[in-house]
PDB file of N, CA and C in Angstrom:
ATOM      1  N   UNK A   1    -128.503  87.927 -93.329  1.00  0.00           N
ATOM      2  CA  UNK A   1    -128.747  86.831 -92.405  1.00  0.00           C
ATOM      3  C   UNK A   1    -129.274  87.352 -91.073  1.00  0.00           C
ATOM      4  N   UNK A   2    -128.653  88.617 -90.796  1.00  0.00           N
ATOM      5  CA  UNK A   2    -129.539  89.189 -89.365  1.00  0.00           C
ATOM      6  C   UNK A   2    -130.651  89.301 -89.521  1.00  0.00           C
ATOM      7  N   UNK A   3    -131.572  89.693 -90.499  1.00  0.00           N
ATOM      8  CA  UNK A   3    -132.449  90.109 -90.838  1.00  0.00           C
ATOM      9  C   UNK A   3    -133.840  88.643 -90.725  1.00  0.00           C
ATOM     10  N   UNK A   4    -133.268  87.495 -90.828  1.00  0.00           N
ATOM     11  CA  UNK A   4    -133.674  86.013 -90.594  1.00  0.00           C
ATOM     12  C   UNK A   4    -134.023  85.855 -88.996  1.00  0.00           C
ATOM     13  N   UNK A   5    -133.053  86.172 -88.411  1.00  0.00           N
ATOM     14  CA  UNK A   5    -132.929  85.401 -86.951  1.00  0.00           C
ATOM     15  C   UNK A   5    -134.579  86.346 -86.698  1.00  0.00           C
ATOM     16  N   UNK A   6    -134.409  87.468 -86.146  1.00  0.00           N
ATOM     17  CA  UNK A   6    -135.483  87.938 -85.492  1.00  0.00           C
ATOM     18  C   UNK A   6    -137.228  86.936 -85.784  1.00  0.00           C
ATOM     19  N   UNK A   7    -137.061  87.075 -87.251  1.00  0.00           N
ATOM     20  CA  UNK A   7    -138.206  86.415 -88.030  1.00  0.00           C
ATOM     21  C   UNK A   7    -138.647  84.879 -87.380  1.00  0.00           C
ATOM     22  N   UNK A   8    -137.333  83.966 -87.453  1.00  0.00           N
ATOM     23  CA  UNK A   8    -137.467  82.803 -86.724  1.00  0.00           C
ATOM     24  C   UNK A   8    -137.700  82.885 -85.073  1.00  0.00           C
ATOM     25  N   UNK A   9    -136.823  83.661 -84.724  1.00  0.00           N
ATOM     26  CA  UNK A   9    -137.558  83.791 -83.547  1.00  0.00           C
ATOM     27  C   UNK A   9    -139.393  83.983 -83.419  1.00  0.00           C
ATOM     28  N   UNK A  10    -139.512  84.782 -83.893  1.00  0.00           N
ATOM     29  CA  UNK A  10    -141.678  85.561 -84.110  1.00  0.00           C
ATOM     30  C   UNK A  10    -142.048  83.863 -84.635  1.00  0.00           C
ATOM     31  N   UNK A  11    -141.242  83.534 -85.370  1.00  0.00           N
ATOM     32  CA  UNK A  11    -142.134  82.159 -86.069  1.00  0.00           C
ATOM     33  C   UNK A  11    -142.418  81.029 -85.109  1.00  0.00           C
ATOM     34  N   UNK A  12    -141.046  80.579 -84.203  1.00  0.00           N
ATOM     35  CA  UNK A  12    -140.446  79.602 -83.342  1.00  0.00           C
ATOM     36  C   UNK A  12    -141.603  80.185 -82.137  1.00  0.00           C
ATOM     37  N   UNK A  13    -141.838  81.274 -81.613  1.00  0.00           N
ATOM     38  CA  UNK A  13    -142.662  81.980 -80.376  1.00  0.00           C
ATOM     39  C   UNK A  13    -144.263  81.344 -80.625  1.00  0.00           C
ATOM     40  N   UNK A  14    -144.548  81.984 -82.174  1.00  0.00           N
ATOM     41  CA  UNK A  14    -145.971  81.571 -82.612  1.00  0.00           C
ATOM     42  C   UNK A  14    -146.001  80.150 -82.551  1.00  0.00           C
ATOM     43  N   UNK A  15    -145.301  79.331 -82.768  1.00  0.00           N
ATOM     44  CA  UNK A  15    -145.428  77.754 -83.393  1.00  0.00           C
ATOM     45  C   UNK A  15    -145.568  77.386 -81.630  1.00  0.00           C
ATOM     46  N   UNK A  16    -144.521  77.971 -80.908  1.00  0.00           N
ATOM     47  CA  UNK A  16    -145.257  77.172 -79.406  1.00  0.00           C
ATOM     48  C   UNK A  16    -146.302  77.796 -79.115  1.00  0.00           C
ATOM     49  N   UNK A  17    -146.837  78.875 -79.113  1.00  0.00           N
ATOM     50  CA  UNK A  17    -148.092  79.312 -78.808  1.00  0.00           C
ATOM     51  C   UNK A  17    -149.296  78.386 -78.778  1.00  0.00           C
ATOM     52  N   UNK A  18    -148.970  78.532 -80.439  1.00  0.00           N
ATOM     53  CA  UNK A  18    -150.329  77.323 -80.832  1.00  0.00           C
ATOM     54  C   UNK A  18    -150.232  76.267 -80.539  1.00  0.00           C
ATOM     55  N   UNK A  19    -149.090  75.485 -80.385  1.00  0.00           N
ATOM     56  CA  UNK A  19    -148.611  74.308 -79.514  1.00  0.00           C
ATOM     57  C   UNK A  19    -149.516  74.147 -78.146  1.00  0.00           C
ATOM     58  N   UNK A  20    -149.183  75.279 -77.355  1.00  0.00           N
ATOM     59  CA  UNK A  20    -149.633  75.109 -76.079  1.00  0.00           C
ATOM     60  C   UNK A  20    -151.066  75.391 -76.099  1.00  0.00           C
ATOM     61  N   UNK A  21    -151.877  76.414 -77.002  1.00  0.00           N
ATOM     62  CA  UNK A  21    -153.398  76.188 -77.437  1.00  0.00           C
ATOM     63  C   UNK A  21    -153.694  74.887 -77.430  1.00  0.00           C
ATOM     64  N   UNK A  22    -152.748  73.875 -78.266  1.00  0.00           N
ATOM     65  CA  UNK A  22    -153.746  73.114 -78.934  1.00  0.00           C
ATOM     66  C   UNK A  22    -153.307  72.022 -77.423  1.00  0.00           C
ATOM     67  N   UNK A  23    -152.466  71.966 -76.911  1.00  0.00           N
ATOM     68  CA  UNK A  23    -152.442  71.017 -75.523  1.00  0.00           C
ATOM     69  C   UNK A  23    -154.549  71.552 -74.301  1.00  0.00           C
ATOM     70  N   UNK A  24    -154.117  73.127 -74.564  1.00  0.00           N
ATOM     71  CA  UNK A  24    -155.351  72.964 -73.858  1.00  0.00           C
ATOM     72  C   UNK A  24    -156.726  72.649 -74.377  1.00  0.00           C
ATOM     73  N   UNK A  25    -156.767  72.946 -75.427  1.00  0.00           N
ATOM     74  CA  UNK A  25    -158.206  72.289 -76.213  1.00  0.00           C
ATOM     75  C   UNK A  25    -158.031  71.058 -76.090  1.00  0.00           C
ATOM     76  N   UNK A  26    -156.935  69.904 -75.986  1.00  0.00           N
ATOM     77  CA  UNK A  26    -156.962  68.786 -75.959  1.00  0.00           C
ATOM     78  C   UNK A  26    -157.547  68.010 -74.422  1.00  0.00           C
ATOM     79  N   UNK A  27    -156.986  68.785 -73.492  1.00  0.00           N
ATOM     80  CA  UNK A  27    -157.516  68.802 -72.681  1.00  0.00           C
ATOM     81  C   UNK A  27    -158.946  68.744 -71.675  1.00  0.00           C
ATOM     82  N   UNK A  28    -159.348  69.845 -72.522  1.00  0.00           N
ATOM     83  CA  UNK A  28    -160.840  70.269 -72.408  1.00  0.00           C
ATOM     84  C   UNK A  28    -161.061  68.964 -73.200  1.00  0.00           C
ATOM     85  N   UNK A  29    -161.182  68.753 -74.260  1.00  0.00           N
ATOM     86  CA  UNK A  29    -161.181  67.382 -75.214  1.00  0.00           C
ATOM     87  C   UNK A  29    -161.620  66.368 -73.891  1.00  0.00           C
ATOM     88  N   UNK A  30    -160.470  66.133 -73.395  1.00  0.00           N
ATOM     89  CA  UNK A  30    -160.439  65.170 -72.701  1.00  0.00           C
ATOM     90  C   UNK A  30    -161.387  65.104 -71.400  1.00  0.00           C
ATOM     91  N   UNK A  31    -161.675  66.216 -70.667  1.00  0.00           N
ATOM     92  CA  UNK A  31    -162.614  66.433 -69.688  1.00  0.00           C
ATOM     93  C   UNK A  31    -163.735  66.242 -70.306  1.00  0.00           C
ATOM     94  N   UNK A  32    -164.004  66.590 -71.462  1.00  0.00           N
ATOM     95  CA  UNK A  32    -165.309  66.366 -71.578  1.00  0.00           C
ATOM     96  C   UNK A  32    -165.799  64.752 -71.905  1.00  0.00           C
ATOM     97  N   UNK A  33    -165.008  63.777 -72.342  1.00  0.00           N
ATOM     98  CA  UNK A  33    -164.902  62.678 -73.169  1.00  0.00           C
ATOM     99  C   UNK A  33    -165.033  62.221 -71.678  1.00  0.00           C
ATOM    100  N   UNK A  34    -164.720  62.361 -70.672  1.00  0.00           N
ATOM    101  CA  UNK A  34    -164.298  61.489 -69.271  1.00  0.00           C
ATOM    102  C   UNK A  34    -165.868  62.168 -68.716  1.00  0.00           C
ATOM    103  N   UNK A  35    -166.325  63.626 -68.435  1.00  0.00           N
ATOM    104  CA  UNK A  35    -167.450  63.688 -68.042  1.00  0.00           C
ATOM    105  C   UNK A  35    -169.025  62.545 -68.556  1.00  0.00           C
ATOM    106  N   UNK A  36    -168.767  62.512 -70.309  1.00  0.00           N
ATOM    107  CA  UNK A  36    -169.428  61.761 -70.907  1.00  0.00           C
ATOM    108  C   UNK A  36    -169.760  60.542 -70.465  1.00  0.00           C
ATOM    109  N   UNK A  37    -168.835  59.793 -70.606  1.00  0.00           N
ATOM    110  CA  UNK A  37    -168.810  58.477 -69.715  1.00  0.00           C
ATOM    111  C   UNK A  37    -169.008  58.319 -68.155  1.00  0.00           C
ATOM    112  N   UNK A  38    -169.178  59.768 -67.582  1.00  0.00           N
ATOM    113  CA  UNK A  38    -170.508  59.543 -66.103  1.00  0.00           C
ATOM    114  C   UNK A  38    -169.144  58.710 -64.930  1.00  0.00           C
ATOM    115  N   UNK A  39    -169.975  57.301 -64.782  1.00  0.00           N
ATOM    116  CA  UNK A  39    -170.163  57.002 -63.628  1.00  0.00           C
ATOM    117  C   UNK A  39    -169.256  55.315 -64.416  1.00  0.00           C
ATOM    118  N   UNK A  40    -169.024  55.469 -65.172  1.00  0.00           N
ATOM    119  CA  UNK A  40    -169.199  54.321 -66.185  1.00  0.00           C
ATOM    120  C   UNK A  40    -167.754  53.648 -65.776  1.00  0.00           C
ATOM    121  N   UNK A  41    -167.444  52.492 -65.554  1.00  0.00           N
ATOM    122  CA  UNK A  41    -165.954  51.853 -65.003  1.00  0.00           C
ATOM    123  C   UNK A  41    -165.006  52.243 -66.526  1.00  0.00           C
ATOM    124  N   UNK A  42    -163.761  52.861 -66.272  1.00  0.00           N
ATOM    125  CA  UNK A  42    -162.967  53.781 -67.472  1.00  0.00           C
ATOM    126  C   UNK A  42    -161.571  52.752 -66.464  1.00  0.00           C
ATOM    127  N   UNK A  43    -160.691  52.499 -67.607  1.00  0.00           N
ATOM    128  CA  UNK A  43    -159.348  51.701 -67.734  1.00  0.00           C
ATOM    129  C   UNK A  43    -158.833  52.885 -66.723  1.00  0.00           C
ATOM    130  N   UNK A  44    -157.298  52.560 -65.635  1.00  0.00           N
ATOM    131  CA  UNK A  44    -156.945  53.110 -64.949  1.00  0.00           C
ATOM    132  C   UNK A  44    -156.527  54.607 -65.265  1.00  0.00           C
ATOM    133  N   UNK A  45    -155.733  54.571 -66.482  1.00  0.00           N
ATOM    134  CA  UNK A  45    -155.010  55.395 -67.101  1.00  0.00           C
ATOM    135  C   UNK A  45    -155.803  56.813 -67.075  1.00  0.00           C
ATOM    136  N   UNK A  46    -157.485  56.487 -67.578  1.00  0.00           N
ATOM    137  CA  UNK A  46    -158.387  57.377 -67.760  1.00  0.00           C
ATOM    138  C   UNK A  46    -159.118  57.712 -66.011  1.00  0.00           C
ATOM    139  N   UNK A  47    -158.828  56.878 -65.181  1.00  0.00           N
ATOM    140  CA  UNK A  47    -159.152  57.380 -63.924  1.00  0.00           C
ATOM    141  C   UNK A  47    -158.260  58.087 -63.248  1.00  0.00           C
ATOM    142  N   UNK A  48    -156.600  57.978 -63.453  1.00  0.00           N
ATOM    143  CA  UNK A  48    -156.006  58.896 -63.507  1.00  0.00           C
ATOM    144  C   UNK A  48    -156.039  60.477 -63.529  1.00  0.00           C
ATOM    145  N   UNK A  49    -156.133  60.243 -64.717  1.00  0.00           N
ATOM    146  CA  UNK A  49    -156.444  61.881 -65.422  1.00  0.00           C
ATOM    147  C   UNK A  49    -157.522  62.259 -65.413  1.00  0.00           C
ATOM    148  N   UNK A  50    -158.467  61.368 -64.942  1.00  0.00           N
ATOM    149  CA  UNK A  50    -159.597  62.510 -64.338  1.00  0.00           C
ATOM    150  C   UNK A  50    -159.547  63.169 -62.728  1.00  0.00           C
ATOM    151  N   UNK A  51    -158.472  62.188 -62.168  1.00  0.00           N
ATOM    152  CA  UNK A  51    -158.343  62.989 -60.800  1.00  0.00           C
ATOM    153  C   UNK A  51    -157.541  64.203 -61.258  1.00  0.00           C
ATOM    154  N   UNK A  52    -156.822  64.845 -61.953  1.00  0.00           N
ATOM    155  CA  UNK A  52    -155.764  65.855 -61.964  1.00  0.00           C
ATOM    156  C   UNK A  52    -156.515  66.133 -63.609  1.00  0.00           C
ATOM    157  N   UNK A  53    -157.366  66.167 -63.982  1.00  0.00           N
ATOM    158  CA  UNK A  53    -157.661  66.931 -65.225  1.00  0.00           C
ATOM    159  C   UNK A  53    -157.440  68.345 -64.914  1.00  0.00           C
ATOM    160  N   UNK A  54    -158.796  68.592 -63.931  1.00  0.00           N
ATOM    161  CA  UNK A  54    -158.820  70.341 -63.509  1.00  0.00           C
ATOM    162  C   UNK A  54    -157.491  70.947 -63.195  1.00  0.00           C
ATOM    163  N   UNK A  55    -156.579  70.144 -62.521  1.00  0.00           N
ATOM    164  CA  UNK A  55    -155.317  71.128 -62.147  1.00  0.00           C
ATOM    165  C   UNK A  55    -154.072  70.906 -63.676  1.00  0.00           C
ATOM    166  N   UNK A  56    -154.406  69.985 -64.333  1.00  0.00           N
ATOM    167  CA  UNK A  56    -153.763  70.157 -65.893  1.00  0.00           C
ATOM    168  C   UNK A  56    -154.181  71.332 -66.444  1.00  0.00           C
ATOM    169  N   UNK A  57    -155.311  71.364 -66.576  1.00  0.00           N
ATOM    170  CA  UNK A  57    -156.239  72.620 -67.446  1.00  0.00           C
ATOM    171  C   UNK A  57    -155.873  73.603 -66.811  1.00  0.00           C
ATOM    172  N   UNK A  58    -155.808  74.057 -65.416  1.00  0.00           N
ATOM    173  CA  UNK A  58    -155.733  75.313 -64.654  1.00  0.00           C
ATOM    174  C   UNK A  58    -154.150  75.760 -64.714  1.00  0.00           C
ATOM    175  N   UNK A  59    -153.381  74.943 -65.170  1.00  0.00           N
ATOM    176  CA  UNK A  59    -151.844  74.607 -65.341  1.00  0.00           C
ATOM    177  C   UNK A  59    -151.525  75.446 -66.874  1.00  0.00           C
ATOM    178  N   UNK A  60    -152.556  74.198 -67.894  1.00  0.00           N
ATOM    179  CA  UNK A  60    -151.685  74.817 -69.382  1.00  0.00           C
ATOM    180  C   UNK A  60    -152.906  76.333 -69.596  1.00  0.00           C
ATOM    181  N   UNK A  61    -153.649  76.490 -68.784  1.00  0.00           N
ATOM    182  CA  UNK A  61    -154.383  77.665 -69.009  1.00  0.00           C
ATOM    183  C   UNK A  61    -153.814  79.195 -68.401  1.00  0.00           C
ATOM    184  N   UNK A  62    -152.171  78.511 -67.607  1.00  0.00           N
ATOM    185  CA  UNK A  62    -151.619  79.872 -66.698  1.00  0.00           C
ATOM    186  C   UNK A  62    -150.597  80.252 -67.926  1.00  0.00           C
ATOM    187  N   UNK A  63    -150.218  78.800 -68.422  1.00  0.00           N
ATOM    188  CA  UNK A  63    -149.108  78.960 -69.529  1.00  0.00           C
ATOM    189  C   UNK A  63    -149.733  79.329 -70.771  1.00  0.00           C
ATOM    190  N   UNK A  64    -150.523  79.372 -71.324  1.00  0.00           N
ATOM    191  CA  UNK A  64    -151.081  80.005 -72.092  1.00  0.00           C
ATOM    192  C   UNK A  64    -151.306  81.657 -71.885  1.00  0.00           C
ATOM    193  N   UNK A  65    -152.190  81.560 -70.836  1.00  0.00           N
ATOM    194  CA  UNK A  65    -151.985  83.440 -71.114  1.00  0.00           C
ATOM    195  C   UNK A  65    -150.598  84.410 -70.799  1.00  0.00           C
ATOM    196  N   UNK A  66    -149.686  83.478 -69.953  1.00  0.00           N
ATOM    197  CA  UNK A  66    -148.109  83.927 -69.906  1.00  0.00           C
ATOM    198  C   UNK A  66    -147.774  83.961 -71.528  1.00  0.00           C
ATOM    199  N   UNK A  67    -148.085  83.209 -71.946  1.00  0.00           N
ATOM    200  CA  UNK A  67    -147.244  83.484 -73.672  1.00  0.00           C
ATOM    201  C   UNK A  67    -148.467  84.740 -74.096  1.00  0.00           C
ATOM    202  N   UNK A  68    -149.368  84.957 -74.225  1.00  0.00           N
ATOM    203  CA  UNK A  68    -150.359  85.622 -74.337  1.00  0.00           C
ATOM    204  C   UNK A  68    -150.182  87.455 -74.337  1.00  0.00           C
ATOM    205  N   UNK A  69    -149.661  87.376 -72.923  1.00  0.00           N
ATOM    206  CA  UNK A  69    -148.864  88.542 -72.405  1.00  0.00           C
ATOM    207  C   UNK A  69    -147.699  88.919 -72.713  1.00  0.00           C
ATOM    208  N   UNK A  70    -147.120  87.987 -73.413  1.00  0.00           N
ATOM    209  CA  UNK A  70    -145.362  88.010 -73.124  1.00  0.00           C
ATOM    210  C   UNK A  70    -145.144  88.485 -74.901  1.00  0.00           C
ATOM    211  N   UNK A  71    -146.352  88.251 -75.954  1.00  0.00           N
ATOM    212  CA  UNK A  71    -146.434  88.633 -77.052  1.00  0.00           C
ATOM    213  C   UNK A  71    -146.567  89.707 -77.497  1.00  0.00           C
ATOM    214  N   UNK A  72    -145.777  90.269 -78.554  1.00  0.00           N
ATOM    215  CA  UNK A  72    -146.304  91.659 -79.012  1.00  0.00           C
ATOM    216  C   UNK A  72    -147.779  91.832 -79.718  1.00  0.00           C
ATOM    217  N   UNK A  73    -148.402  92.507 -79.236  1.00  0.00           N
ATOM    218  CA  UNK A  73    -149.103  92.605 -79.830  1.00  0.00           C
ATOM    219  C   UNK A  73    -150.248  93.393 -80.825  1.00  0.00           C
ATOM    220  N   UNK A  74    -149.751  92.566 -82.121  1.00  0.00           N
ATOM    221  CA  UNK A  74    -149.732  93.246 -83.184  1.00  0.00           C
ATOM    222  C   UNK A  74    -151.040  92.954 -83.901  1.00  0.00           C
ATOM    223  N   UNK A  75    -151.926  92.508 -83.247  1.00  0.00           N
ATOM    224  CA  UNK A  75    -153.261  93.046 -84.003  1.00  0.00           C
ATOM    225  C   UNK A  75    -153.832  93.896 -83.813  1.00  0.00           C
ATOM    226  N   UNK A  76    -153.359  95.067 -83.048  1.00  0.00           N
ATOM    227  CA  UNK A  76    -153.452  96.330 -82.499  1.00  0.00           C
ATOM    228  C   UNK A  76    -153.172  97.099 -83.172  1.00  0.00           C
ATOM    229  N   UNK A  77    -151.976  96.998 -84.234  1.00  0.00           N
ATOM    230  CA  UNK A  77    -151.498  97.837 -85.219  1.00  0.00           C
ATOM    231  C   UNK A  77    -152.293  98.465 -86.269  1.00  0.00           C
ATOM    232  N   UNK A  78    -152.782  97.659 -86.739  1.00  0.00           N
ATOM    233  CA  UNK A  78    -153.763  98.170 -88.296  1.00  0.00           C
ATOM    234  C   UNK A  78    -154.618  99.100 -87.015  1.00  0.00           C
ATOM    235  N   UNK A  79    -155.629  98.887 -86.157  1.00  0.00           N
ATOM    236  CA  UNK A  79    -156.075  99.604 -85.607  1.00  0.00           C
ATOM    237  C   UNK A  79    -155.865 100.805 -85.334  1.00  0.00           C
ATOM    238  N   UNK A  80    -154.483 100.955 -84.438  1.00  0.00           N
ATOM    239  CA  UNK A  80    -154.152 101.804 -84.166  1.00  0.00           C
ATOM    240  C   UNK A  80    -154.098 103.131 -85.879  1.00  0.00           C
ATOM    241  N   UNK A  81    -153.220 102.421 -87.068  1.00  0.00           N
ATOM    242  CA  UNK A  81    -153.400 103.014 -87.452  1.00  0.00           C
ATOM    243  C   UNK A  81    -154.278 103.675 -88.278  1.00  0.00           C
ATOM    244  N   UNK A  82    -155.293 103.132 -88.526  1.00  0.00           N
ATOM    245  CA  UNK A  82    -156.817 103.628 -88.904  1.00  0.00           C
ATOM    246  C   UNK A  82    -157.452 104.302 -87.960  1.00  0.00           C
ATOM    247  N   UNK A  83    -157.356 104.316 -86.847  1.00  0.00           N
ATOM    248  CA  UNK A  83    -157.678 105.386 -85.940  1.00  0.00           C
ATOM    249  C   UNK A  83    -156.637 106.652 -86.225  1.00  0.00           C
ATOM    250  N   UNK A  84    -155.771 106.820 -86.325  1.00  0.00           N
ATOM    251  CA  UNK A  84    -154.548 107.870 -86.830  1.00  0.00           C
ATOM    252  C   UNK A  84    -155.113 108.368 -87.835  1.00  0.00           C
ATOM    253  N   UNK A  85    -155.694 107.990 -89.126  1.00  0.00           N
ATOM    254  CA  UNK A  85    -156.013 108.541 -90.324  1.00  0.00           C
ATOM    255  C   UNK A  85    -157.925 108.452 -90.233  1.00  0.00           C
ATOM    256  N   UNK A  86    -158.671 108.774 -89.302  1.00  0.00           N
ATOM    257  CA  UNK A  86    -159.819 108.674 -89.776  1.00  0.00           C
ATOM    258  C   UNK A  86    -160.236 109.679 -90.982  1.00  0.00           C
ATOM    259  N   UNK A  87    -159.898 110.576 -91.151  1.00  0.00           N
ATOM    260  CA  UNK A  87    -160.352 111.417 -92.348  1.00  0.00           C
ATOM    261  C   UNK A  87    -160.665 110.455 -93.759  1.00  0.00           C
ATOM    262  N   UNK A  88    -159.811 109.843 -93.736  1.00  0.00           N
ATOM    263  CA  UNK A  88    -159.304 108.810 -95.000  1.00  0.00           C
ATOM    264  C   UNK A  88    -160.995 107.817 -94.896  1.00  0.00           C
ATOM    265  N   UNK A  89    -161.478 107.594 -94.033  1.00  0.00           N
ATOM    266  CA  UNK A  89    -162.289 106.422 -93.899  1.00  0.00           C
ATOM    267  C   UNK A  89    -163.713 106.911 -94.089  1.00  0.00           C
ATOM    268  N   UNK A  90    -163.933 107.904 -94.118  1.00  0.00           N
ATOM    269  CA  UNK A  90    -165.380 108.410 -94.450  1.00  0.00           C
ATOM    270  C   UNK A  90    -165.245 109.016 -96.155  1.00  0.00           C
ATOM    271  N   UNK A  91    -164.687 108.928 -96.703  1.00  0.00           N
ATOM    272  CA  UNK A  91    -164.523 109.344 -98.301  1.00  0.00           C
ATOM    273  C   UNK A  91    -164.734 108.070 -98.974  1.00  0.00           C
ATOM    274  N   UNK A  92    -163.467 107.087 -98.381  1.00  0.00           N
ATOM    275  CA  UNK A  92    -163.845 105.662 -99.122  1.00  0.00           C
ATOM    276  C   UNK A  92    -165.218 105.040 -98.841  1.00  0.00           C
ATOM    277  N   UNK A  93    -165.596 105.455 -97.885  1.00  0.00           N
ATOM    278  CA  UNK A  93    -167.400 104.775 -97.839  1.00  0.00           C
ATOM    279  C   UNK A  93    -168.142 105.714 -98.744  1.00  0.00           C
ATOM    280  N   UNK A  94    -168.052 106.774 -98.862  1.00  0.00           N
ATOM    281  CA  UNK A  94    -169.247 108.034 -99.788  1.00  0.00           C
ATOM    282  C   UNK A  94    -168.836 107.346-101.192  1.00  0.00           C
ATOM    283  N   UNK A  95    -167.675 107.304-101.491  1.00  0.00           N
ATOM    284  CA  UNK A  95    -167.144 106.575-102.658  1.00  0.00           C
ATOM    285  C   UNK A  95    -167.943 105.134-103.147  1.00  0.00           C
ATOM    286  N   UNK A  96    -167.807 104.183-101.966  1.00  0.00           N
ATOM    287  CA  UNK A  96    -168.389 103.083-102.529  1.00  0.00           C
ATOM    288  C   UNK A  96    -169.784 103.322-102.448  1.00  0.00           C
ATOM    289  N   UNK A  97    -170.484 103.567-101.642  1.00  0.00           N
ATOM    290  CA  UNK A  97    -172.093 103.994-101.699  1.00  0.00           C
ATOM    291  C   UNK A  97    -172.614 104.746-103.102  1.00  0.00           C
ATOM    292  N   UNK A  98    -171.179 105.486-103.746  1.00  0.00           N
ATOM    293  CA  UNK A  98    -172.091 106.396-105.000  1.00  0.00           C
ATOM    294  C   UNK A  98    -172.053 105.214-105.967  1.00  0.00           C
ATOM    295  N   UNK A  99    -171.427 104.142-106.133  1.00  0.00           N
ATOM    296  CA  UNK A  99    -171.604 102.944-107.290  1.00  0.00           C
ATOM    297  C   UNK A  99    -172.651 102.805-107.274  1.00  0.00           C
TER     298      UNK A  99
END
């Protein structure tokens, strides 16, 4: 069961991540849908949020790269270790080239 928690944690971290991605693409979404319509009379709600769009976006865009930073990060790994073994990586190419 110890062996669970850590996992949910990495899962629970990722799931808000993309959470808070997808708030700022929605966003942008939304700036652009409000730029579209110009000059054009928009229901209050949407005149609203176009006064405070930019400081929403500049908002979930601080919280985004805070989770960003605050992540391990592990797409670095395979890298790292294929840089560790380059010997290994010039045989498997002579290899597939002689087919």
């Amino acid at each position: 069961m110890s062996n669970s928690q850590p996992r949910q944690s990495v899962c629970n971290s990722e799931s808000k991540g993309f959470n808070e991605v997808l708030k700022l693409i929605a966003l942008h979404l939304i700036k652009t849908a409000i730029t579209m319509f110009g000059d054009k009379e928009l229901p209050p709600e949407v005149e609203k949020q176009r006064a405070t769009i930019d400081s929403d976006i500049k908002e979930q865009q601080m919280m985004v790269d805070r989770l960003l930073n605050a992540a391990p990060q592990q797409a670095t790994v395979g890298v790292t270790d294929a840089a560790t073994y380059p010997s290994c990586l010039p045989k498997a190419r002579m290899y597939q080239d002689n087919d």
